[in-house]
Protein backbone atom coordinates (compact mmCIF):
# COMPACT_ATOMS: atom_id res chain seq x y z
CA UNK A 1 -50.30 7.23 1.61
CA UNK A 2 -48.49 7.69 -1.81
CA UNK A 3 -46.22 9.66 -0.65
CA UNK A 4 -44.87 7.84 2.73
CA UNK A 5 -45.06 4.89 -0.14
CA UNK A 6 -42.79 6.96 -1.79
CA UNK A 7 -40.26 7.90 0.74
CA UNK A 8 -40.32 4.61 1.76
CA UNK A 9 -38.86 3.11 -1.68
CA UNK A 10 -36.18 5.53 -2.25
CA UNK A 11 -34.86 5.02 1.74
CA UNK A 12 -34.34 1.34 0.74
CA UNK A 13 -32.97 2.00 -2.68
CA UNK A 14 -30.96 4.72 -1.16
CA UNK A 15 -29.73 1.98 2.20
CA UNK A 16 -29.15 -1.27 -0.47
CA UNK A 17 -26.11 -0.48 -1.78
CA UNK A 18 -24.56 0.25 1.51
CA UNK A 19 -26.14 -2.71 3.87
CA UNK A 20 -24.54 -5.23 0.51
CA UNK A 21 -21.37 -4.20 0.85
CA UNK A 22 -18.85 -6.16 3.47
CA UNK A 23 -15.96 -4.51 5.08
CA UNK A 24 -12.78 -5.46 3.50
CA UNK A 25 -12.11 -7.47 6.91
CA UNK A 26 -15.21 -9.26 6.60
CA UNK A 27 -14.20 -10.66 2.64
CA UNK A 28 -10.70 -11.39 3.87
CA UNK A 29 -12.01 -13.26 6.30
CA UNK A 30 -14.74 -14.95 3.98
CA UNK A 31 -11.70 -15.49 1.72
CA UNK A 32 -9.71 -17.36 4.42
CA UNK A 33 -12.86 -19.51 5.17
CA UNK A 34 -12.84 -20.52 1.37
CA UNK A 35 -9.41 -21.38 1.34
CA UNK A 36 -9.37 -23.42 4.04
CA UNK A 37 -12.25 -25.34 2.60
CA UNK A 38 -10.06 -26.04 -0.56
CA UNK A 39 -7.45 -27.86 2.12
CA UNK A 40 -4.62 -24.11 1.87
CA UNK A 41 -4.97 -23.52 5.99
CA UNK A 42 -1.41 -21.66 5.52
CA UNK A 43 -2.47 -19.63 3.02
CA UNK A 44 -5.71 -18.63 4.72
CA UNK A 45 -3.70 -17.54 7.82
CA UNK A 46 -1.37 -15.27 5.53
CA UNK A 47 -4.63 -13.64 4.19
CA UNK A 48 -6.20 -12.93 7.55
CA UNK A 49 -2.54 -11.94 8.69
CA UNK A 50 -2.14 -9.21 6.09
CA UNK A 51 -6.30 -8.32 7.32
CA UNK A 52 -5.78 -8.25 11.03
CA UNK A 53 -3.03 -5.57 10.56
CA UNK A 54 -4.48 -3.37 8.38
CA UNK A 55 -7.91 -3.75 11.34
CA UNK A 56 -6.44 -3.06 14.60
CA UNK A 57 -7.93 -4.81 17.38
CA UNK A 58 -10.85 -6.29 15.30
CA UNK A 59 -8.55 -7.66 12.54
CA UNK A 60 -7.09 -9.40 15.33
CA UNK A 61 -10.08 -10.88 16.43
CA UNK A 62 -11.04 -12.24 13.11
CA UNK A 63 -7.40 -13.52 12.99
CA UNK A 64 -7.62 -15.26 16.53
CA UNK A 65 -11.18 -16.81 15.55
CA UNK A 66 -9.38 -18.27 12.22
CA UNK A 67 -6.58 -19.55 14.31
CA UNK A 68 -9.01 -21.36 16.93
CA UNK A 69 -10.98 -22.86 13.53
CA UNK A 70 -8.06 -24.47 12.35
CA UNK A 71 -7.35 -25.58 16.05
CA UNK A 72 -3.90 -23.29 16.59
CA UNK A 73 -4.90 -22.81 19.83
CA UNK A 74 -1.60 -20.98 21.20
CA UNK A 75 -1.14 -18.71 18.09
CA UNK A 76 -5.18 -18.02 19.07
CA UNK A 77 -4.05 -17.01 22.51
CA UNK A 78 -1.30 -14.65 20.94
CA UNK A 79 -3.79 -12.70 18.75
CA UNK A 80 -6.87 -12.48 21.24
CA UNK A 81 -3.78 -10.88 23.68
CA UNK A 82 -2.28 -8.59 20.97
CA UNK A 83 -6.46 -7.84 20.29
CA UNK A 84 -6.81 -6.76 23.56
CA UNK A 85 -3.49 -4.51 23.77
CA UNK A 86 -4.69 -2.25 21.19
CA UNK A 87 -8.45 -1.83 21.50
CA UNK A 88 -10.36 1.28 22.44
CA UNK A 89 -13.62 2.28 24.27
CA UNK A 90 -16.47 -0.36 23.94
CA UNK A 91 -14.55 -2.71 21.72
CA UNK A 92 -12.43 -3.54 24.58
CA UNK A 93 -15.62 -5.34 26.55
CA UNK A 94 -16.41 -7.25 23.75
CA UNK A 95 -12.48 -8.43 23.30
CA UNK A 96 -12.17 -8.95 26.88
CA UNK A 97 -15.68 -10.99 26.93
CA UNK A 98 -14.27 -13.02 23.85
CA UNK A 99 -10.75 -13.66 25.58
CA UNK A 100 -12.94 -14.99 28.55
CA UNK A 101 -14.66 -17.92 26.30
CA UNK A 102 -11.63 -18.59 24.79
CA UNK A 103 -10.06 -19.52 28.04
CA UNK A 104 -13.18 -21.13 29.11
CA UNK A 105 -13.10 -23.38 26.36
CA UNK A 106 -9.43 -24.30 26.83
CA UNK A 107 -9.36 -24.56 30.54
CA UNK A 108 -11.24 -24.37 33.65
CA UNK A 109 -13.67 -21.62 34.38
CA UNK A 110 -11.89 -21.21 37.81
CA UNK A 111 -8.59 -20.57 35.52
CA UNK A 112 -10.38 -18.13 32.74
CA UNK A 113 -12.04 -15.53 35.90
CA UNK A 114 -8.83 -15.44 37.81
CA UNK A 115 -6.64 -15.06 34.69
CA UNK A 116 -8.72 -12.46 33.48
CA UNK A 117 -8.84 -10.65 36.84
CA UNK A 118 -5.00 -10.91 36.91
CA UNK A 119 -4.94 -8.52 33.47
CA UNK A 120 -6.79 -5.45 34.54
């Protein structure tokens, strides 16, 4: 008992340190939340900007979901496309699936199935 005790509390001091830290795109993006809050939207965009293309295809997602929060819906578009150009493997499903609601929310779901048909 003492001993799977044991194991036990040096797995989790072992796993803290590494579950607390954020990915760098993950405090950029924080970052660009708090400066938005404090009324600097251009300067927020600049930050997740510099992020998204340092990240590939997930910087650009973080980018495109800043862009749709401050309601630049077209520069949203451009980012979720330029997302979707360069991802890989099973990111590529989730981009696709997040391009999808995007259009859904902008247009018709008729519109968002048939325009996403059109880009395979």
């Amino acid at each position: 008992m003492t001993r799977a005790l044991t194991a036990l509390a040096a797995l989790a001091l072992v796993a803290s340190p590494a579950l607390a830290q954020q990915s760098k795109l993950d405090q950029a993006y924080a970052k660009a939340l708090e400066q938005v809050a404090k009324g600097r939207p251009e300067d927020a965009v600049k930050t997740m900007t510099k992020a998204a293309a340092e990240n590939g295809a997930e910087g650009q997602m973080a980018l495109a979901r800043l862009q749709e929060r401050l309601g630049n819906l077209d520069e949203a578009q451009a980012a979720y496309t330029q997302a979707r150009g360069s991802a890989q493997g099973a990111a590529k499903g989730e981009i696709l699936a997040a391009i999808a609601n995007f259009t859904l929310r902008r247009g018709t779901a008729t519109f968002s199935v048939r325009r996403q048909a059109e880009k395979r």
